[in-house]
PDB file of N, CA and C in Angstrom:
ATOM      1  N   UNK A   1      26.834 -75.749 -34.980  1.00  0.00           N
ATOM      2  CA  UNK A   1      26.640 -75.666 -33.539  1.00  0.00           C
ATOM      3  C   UNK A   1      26.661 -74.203 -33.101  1.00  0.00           C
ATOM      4  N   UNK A   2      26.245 -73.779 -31.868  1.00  0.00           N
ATOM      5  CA  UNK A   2      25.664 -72.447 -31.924  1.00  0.00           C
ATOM      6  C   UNK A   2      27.037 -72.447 -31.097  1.00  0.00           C
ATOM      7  N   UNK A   3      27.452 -70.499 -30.794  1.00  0.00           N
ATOM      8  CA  UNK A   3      28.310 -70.593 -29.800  1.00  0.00           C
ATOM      9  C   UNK A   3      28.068 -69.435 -28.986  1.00  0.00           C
ATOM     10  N   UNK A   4      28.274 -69.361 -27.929  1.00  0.00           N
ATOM     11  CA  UNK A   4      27.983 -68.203 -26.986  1.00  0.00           C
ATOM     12  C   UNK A   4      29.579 -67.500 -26.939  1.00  0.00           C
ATOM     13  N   UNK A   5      28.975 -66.080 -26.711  1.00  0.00           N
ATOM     14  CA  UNK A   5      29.783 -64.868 -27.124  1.00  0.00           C
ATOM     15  C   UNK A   5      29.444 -63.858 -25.616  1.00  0.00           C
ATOM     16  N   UNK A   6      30.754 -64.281 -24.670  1.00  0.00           N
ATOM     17  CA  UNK A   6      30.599 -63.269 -23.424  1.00  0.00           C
ATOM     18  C   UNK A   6      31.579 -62.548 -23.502  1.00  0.00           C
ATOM     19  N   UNK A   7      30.844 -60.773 -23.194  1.00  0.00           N
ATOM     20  CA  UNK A   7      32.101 -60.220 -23.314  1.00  0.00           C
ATOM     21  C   UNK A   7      31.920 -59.159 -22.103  1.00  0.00           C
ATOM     22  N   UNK A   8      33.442 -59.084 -21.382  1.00  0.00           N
ATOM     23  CA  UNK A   8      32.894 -58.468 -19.631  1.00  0.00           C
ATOM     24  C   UNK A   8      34.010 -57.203 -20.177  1.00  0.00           C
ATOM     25  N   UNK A   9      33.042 -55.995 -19.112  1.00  0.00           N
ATOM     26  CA  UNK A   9      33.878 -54.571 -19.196  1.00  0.00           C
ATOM     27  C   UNK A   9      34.337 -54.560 -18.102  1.00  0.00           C
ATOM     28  N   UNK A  10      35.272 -53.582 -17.695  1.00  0.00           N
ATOM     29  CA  UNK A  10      35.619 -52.732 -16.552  1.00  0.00           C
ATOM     30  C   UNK A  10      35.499 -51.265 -17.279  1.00  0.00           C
ATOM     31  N   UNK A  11      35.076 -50.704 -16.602  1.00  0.00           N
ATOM     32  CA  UNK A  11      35.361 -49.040 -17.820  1.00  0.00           C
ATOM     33  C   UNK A  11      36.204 -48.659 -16.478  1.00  0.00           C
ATOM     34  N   UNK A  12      37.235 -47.225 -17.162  1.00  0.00           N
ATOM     35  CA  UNK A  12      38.009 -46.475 -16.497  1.00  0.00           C
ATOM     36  C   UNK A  12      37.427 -45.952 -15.695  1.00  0.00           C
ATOM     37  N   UNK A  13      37.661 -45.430 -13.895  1.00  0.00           N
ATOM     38  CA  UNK A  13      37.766 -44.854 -13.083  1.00  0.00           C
ATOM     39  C   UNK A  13      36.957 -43.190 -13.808  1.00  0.00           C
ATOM     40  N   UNK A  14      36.043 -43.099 -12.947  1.00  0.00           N
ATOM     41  CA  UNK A  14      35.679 -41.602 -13.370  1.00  0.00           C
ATOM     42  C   UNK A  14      34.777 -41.760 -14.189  1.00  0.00           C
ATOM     43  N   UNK A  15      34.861 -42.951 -15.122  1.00  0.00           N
ATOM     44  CA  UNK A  15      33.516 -42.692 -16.474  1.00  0.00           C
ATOM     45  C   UNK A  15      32.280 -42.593 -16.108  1.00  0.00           C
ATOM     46  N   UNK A  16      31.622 -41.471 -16.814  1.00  0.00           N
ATOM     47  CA  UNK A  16      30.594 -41.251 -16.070  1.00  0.00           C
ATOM     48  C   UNK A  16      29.290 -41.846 -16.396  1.00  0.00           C
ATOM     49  N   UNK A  17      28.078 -41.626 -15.760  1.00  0.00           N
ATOM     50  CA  UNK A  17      27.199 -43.106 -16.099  1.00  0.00           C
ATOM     51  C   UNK A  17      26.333 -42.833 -16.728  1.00  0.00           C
ATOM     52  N   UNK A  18      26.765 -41.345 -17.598  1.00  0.00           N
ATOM     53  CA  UNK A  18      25.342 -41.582 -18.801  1.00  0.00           C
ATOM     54  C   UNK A  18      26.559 -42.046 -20.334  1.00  0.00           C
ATOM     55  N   UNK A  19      27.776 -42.074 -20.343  1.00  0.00           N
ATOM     56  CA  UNK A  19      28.542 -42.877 -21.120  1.00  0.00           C
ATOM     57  C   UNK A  19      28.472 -43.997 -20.739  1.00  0.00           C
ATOM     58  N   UNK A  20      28.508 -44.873 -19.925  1.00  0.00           N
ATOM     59  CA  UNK A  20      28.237 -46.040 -19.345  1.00  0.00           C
ATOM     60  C   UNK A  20      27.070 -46.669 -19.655  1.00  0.00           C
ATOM     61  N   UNK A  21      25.821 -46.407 -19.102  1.00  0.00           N
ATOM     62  CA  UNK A  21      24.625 -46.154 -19.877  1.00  0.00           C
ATOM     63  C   UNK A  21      24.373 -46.261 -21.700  1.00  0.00           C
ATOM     64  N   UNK A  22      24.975 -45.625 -21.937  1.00  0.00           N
ATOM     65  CA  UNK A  22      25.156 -45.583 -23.758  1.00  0.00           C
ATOM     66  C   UNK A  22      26.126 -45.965 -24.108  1.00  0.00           C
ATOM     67  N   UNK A  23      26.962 -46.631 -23.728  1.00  0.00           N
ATOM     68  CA  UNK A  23      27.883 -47.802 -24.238  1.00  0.00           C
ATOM     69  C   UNK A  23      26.952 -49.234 -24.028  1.00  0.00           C
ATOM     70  N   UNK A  24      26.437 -49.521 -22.920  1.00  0.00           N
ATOM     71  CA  UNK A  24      25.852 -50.391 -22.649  1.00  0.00           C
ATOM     72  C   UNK A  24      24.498 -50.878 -23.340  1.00  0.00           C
ATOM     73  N   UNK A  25      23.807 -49.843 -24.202  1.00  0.00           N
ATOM     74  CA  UNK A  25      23.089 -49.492 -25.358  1.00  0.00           C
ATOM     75  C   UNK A  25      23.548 -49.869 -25.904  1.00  0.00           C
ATOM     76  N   UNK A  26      24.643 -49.319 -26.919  1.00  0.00           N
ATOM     77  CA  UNK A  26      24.866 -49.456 -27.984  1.00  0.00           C
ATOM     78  C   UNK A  26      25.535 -51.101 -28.008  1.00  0.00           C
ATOM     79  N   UNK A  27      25.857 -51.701 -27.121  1.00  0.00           N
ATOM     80  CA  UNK A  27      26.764 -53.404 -27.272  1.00  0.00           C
ATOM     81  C   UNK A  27      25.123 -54.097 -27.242  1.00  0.00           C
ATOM     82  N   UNK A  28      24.089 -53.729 -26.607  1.00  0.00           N
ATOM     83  CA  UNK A  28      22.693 -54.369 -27.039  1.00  0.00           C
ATOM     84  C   UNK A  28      21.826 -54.647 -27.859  1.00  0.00           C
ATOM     85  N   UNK A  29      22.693 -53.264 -28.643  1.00  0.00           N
ATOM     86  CA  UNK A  29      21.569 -52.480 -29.875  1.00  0.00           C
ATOM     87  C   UNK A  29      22.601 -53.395 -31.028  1.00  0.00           C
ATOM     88  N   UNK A  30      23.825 -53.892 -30.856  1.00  0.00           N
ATOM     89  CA  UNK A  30      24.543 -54.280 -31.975  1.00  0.00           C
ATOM     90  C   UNK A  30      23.534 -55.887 -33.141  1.00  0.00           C
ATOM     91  N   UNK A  31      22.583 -56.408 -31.592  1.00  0.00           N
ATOM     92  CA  UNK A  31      21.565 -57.389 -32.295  1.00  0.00           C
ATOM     93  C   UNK A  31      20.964 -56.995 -33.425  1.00  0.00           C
ATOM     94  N   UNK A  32      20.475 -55.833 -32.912  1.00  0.00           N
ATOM     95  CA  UNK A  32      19.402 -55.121 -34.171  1.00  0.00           C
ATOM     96  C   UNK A  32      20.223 -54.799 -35.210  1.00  0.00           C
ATOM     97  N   UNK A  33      21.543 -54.187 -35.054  1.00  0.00           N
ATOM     98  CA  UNK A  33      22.270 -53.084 -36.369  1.00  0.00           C
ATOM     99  C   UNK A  33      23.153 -54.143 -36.955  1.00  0.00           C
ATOM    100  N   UNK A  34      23.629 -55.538 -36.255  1.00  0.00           N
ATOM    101  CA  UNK A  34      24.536 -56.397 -37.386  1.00  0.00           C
ATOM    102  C   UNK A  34      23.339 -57.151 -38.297  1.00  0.00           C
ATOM    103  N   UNK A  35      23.874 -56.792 -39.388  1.00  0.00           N
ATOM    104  CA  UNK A  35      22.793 -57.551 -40.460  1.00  0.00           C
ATOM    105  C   UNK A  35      23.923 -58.681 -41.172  1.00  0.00           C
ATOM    106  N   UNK A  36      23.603 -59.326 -41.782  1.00  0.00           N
ATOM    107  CA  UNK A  36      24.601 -60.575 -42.192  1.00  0.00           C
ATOM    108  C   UNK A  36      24.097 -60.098 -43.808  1.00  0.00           C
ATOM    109  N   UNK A  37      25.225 -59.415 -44.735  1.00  0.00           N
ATOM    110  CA  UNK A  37      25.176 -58.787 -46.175  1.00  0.00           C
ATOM    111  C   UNK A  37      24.752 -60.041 -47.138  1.00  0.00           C
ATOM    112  N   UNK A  38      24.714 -61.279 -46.623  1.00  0.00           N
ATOM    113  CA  UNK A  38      24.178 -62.247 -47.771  1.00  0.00           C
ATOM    114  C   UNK A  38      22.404 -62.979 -47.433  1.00  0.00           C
ATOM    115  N   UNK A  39      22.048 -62.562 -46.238  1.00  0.00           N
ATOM    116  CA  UNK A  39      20.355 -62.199 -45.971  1.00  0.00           C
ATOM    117  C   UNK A  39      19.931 -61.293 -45.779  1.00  0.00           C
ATOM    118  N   UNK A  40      20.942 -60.141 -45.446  1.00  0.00           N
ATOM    119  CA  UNK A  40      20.141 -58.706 -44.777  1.00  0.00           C
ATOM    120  C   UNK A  40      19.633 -58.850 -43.939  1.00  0.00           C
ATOM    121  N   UNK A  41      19.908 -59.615 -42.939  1.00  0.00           N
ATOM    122  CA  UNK A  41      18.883 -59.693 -41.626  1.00  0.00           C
ATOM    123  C   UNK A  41      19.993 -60.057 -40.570  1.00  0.00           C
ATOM    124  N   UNK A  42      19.554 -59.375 -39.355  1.00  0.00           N
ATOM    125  CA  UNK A  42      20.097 -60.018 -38.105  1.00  0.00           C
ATOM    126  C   UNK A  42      20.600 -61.343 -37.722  1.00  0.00           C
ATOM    127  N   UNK A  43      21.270 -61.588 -37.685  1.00  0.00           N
ATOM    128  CA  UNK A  43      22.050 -63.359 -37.308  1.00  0.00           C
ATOM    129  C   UNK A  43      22.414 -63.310 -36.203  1.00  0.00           C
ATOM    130  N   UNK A  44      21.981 -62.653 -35.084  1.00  0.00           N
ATOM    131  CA  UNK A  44      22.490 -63.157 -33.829  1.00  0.00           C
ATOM    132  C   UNK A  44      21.359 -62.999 -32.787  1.00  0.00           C
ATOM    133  N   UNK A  45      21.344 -64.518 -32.349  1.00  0.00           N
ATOM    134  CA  UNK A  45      19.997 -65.167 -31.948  1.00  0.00           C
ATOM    135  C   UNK A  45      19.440 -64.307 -31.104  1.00  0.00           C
ATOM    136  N   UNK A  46      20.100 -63.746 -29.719  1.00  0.00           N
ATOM    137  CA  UNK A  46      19.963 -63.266 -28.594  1.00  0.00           C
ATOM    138  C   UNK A  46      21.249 -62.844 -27.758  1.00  0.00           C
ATOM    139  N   UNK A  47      20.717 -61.268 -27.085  1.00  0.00           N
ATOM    140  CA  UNK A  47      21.897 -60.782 -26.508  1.00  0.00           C
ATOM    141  C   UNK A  47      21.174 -60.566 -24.827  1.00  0.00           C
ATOM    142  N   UNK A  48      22.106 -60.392 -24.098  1.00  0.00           N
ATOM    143  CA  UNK A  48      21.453 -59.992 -22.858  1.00  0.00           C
ATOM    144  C   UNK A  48      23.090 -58.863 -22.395  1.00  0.00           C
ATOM    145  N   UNK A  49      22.466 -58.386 -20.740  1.00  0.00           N
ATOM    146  CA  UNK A  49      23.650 -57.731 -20.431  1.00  0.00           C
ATOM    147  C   UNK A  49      23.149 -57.174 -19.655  1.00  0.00           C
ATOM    148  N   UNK A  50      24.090 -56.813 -18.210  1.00  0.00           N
ATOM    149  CA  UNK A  50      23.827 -55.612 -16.946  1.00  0.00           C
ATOM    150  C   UNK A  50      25.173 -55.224 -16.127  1.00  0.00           C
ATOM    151  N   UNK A  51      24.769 -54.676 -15.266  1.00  0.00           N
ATOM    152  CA  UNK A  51      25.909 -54.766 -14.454  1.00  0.00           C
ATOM    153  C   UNK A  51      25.859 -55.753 -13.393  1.00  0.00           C
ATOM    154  N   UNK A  52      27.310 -55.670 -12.844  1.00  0.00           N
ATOM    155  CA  UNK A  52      27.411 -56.890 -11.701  1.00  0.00           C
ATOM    156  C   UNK A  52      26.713 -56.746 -10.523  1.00  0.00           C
ATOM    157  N   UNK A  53      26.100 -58.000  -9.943  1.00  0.00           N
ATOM    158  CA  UNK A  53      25.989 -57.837  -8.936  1.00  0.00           C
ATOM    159  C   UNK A  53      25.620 -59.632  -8.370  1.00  0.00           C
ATOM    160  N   UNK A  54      26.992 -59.595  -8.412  1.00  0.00           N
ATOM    161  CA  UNK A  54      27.207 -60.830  -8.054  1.00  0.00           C
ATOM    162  C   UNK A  54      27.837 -60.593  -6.514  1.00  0.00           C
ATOM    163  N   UNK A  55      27.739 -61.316  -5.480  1.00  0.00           N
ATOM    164  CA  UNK A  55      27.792 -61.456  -4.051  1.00  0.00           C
ATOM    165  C   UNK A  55      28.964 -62.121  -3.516  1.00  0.00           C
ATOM    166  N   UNK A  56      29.328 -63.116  -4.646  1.00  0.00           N
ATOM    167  CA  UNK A  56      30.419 -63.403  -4.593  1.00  0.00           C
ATOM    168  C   UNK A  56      32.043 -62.934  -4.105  1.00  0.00           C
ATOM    169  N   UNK A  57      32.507 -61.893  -4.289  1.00  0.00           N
ATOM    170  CA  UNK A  57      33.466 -61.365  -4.825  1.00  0.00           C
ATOM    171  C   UNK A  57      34.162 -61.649  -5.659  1.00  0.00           C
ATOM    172  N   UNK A  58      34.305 -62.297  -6.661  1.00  0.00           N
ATOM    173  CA  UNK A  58      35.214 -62.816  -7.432  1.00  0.00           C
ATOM    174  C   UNK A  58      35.420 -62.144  -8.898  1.00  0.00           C
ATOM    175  N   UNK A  59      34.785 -60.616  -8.840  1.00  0.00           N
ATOM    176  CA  UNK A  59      34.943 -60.191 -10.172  1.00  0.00           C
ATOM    177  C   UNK A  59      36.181 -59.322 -10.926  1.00  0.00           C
ATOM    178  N   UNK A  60      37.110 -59.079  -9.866  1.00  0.00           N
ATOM    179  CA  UNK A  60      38.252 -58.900 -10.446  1.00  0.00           C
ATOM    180  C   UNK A  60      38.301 -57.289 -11.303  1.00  0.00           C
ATOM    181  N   UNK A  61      37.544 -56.872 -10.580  1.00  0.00           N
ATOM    182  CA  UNK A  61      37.030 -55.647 -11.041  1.00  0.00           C
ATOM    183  C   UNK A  61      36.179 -55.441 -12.629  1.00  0.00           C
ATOM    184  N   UNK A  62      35.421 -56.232 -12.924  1.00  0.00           N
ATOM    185  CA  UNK A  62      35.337 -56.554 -14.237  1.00  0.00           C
ATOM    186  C   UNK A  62      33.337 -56.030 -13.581  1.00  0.00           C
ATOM    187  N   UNK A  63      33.126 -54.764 -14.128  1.00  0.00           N
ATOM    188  CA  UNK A  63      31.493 -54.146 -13.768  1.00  0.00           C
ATOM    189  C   UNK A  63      30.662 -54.595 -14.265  1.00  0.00           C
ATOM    190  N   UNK A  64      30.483 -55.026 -15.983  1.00  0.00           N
ATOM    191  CA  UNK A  64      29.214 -55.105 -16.926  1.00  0.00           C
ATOM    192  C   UNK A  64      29.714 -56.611 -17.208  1.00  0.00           C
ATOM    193  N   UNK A  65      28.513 -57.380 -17.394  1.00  0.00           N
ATOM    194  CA  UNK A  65      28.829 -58.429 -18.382  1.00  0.00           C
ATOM    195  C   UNK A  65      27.697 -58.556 -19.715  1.00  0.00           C
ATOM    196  N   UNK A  66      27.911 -59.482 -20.807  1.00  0.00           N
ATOM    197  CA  UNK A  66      26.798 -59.798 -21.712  1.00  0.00           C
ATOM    198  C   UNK A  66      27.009 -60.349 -22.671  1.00  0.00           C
ATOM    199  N   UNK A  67      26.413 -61.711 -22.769  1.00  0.00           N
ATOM    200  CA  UNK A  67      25.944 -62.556 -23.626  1.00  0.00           C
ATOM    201  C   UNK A  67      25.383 -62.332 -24.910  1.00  0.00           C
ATOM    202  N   UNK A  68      26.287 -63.122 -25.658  1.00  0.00           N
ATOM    203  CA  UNK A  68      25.576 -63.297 -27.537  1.00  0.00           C
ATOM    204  C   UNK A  68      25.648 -64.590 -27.853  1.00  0.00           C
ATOM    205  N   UNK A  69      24.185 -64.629 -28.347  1.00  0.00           N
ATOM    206  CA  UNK A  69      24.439 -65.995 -28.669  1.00  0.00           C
ATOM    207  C   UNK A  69      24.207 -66.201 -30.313  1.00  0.00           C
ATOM    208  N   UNK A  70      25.070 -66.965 -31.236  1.00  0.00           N
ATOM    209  CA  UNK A  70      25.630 -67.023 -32.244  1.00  0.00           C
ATOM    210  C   UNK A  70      24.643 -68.422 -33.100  1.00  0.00           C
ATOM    211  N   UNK A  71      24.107 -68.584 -34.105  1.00  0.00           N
ATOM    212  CA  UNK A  71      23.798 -69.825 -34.442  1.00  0.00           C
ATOM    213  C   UNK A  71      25.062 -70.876 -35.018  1.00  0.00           C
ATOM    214  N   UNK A  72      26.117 -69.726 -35.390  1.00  0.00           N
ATOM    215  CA  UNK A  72      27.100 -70.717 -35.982  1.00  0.00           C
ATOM    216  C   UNK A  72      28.537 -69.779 -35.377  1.00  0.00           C
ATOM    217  N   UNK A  73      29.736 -71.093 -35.534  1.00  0.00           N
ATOM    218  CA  UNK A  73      30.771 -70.293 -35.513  1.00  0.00           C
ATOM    219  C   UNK A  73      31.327 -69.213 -36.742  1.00  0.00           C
ATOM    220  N   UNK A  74      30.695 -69.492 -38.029  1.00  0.00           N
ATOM    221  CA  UNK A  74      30.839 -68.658 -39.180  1.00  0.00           C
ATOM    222  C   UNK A  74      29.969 -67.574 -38.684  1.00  0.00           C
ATOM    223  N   UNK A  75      29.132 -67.186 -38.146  1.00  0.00           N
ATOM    224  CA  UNK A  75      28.529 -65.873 -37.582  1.00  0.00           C
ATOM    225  C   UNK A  75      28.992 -65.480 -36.892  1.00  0.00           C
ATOM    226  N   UNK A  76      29.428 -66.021 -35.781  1.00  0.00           N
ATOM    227  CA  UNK A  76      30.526 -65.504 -34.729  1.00  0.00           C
ATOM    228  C   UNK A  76      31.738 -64.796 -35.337  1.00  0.00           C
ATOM    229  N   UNK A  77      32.503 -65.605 -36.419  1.00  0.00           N
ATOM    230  CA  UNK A  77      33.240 -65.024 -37.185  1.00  0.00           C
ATOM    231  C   UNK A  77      33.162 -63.885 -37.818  1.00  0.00           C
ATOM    232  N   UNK A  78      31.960 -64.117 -38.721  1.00  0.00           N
ATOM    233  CA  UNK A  78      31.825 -62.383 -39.238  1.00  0.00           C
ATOM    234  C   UNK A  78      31.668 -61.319 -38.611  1.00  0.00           C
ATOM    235  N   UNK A  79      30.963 -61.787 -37.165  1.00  0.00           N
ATOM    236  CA  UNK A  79      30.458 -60.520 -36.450  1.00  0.00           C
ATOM    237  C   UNK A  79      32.080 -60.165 -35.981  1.00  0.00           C
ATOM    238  N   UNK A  80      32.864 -60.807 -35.450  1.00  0.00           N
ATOM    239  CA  UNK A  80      34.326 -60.416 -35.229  1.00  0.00           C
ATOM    240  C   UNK A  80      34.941 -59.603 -35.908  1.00  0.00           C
ATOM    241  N   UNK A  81      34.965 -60.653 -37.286  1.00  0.00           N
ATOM    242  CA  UNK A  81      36.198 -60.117 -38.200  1.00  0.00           C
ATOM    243  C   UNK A  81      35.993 -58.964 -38.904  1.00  0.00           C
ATOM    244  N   UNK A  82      34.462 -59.114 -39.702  1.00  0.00           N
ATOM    245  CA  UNK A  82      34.054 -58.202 -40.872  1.00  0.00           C
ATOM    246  C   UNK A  82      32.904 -56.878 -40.372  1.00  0.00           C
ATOM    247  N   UNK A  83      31.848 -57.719 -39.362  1.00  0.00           N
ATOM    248  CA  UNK A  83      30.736 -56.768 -39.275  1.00  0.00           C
ATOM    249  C   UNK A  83      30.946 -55.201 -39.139  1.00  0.00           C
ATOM    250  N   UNK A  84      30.735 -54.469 -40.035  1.00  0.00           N
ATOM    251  CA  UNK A  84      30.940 -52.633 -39.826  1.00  0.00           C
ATOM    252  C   UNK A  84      29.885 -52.195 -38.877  1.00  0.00           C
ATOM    253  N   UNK A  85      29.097 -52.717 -38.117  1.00  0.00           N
ATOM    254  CA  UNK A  85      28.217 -51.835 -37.214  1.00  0.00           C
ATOM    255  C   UNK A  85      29.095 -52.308 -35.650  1.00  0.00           C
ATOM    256  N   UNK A  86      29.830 -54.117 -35.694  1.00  0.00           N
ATOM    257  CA  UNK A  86      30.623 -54.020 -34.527  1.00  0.00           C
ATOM    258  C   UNK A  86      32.140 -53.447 -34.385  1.00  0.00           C
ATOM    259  N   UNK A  87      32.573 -53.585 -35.675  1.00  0.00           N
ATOM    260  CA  UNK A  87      33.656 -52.801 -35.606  1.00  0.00           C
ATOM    261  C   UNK A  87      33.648 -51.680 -35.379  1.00  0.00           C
ATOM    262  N   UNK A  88      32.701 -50.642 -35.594  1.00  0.00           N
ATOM    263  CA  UNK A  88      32.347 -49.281 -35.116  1.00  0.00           C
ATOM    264  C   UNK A  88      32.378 -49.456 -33.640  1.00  0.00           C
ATOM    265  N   UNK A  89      31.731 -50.380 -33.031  1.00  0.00           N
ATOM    266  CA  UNK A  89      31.285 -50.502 -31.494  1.00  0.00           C
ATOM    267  C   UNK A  89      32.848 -50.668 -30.848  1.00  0.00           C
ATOM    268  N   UNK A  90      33.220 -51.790 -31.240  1.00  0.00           N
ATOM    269  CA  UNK A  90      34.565 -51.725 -30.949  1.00  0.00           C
ATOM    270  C   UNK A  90      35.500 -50.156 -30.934  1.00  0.00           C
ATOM    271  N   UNK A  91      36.006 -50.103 -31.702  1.00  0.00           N
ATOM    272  CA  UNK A  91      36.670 -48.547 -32.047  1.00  0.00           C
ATOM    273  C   UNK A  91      36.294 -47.908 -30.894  1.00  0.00           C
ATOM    274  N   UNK A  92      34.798 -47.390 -30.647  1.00  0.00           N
ATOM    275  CA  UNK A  92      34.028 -46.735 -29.736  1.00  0.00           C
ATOM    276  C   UNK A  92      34.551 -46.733 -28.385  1.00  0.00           C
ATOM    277  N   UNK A  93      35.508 -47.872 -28.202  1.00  0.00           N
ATOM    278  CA  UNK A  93      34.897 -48.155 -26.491  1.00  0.00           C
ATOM    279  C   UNK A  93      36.773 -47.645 -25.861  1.00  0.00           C
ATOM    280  N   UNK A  94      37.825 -47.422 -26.950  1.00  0.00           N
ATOM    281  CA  UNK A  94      38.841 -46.479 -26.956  1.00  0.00           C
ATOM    282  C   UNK A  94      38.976 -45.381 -25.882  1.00  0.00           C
ATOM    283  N   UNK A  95      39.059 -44.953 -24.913  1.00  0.00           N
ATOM    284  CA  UNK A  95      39.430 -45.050 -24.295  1.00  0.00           C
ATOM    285  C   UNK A  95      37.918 -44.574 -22.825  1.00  0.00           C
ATOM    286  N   UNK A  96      37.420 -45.330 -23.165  1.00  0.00           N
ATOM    287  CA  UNK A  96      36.344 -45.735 -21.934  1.00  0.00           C
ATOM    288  C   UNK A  96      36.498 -46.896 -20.910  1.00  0.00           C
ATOM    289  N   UNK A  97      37.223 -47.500 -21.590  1.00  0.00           N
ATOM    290  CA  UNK A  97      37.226 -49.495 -21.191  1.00  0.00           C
ATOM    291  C   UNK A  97      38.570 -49.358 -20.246  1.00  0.00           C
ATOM    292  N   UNK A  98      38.862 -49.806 -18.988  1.00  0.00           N
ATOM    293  CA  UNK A  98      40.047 -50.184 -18.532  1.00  0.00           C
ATOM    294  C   UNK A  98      40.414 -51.072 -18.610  1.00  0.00           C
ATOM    295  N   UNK A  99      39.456 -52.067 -19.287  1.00  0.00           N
ATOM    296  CA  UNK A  99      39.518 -53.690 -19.373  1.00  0.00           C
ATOM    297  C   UNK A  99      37.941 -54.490 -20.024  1.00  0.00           C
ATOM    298  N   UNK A 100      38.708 -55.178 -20.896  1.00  0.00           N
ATOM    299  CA  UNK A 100      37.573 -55.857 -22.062  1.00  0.00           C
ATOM    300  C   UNK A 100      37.978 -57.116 -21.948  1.00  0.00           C
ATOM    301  N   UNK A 101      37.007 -58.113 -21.439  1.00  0.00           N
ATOM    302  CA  UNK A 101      37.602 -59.438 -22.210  1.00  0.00           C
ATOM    303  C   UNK A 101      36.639 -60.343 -22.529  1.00  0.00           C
ATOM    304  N   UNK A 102      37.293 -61.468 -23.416  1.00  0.00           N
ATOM    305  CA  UNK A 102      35.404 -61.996 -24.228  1.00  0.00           C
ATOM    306  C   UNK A 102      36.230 -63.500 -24.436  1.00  0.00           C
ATOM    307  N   UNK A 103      35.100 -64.436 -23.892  1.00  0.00           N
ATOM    308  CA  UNK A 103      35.307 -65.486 -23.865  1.00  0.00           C
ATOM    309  C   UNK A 103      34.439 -66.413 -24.795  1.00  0.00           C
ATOM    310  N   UNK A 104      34.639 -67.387 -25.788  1.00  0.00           N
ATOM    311  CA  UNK A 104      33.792 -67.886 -26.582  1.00  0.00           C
ATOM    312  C   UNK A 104      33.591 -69.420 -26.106  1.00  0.00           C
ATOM    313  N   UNK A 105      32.617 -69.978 -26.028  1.00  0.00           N
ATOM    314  CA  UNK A 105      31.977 -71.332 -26.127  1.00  0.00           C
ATOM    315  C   UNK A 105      31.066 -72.361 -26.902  1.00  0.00           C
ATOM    316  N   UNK A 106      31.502 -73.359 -27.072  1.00  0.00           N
ATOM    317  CA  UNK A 106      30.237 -74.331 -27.657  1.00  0.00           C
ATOM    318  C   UNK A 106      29.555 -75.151 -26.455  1.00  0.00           C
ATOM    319  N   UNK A 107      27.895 -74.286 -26.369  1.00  0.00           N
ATOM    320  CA  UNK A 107      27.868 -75.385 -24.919  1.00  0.00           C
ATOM    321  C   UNK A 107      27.709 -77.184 -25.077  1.00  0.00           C
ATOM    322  N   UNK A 108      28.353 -77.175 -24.236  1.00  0.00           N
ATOM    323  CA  UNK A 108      28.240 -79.034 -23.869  1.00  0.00           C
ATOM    324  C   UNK A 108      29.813 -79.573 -24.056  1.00  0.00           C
ATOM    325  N   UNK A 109      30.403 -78.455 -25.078  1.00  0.00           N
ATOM    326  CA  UNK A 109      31.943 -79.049 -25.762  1.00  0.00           C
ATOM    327  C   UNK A 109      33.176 -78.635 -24.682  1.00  0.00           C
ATOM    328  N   UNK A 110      33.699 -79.371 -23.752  1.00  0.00           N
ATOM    329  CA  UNK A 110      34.502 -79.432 -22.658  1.00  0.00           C
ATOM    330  C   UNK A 110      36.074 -79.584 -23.017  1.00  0.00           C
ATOM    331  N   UNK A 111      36.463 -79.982 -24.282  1.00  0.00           N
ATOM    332  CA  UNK A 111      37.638 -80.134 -24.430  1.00  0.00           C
ATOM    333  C   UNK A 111      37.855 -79.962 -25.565  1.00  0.00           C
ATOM    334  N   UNK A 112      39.145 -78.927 -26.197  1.00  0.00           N
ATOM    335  CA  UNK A 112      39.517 -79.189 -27.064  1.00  0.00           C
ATOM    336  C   UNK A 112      40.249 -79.824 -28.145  1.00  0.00           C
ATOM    337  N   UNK A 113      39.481 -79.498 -29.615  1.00  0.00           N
ATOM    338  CA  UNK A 113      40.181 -80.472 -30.399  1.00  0.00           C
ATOM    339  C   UNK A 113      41.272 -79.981 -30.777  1.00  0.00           C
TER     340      UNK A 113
END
């Protein structure tokens, strides 16, 4: 089952927006650069991502959001645990981020087992 992979920023006060800009690159570009070492090829279906501009108010100060979508939870996994092009990305975002948080789903699956 496929699973979707959202993960929302706040960056720190002051960051300026050509780091912003190229952080926001590089969490897009991670489609192209994670390769899965037992096909050599990209495993993650589709990414999207922008900033907010939701009308709402309800964002809690949380600026960027963006979607990955995963064919399996074992891809989801590797890209977490093992992948060296997201773990780089990760590391990266040290002290840019005032706040990161990433929520995972199986759509349609409402309750857990």
């Amino acid at each position: 089952m496929s699973i979707t992979h959202i993960v929302l920023f706040t960056f720190k006060a002051g960051t300026d927006a050509h780091v912003i800009q190229d952080t926001c690159d590089r969490m897009l570009a991670l489609k192209d650069k994670c390769v899965h070492p037992t096909t050599n090829q990209s495993y993650i279906k589709s990414s999207s991502g922008g900033s907010d501009n939701s009308i709402e108010g309800l964002q809690a100060g949380i600026t960027h959001a963006f979607v990955v979508e995963f064919a399996s939870a074992e891809d989801r996994d590797y890209y977490v645990k093992e992948d060296p092009a997201h773990r780089e990305f990760v590391k990266s975002l040290d002290g840019v981020l005032e706040k990161g948080q990433v929520i995972d789903y199986t759509p349609g699956v409402f309750a857990s087992t």
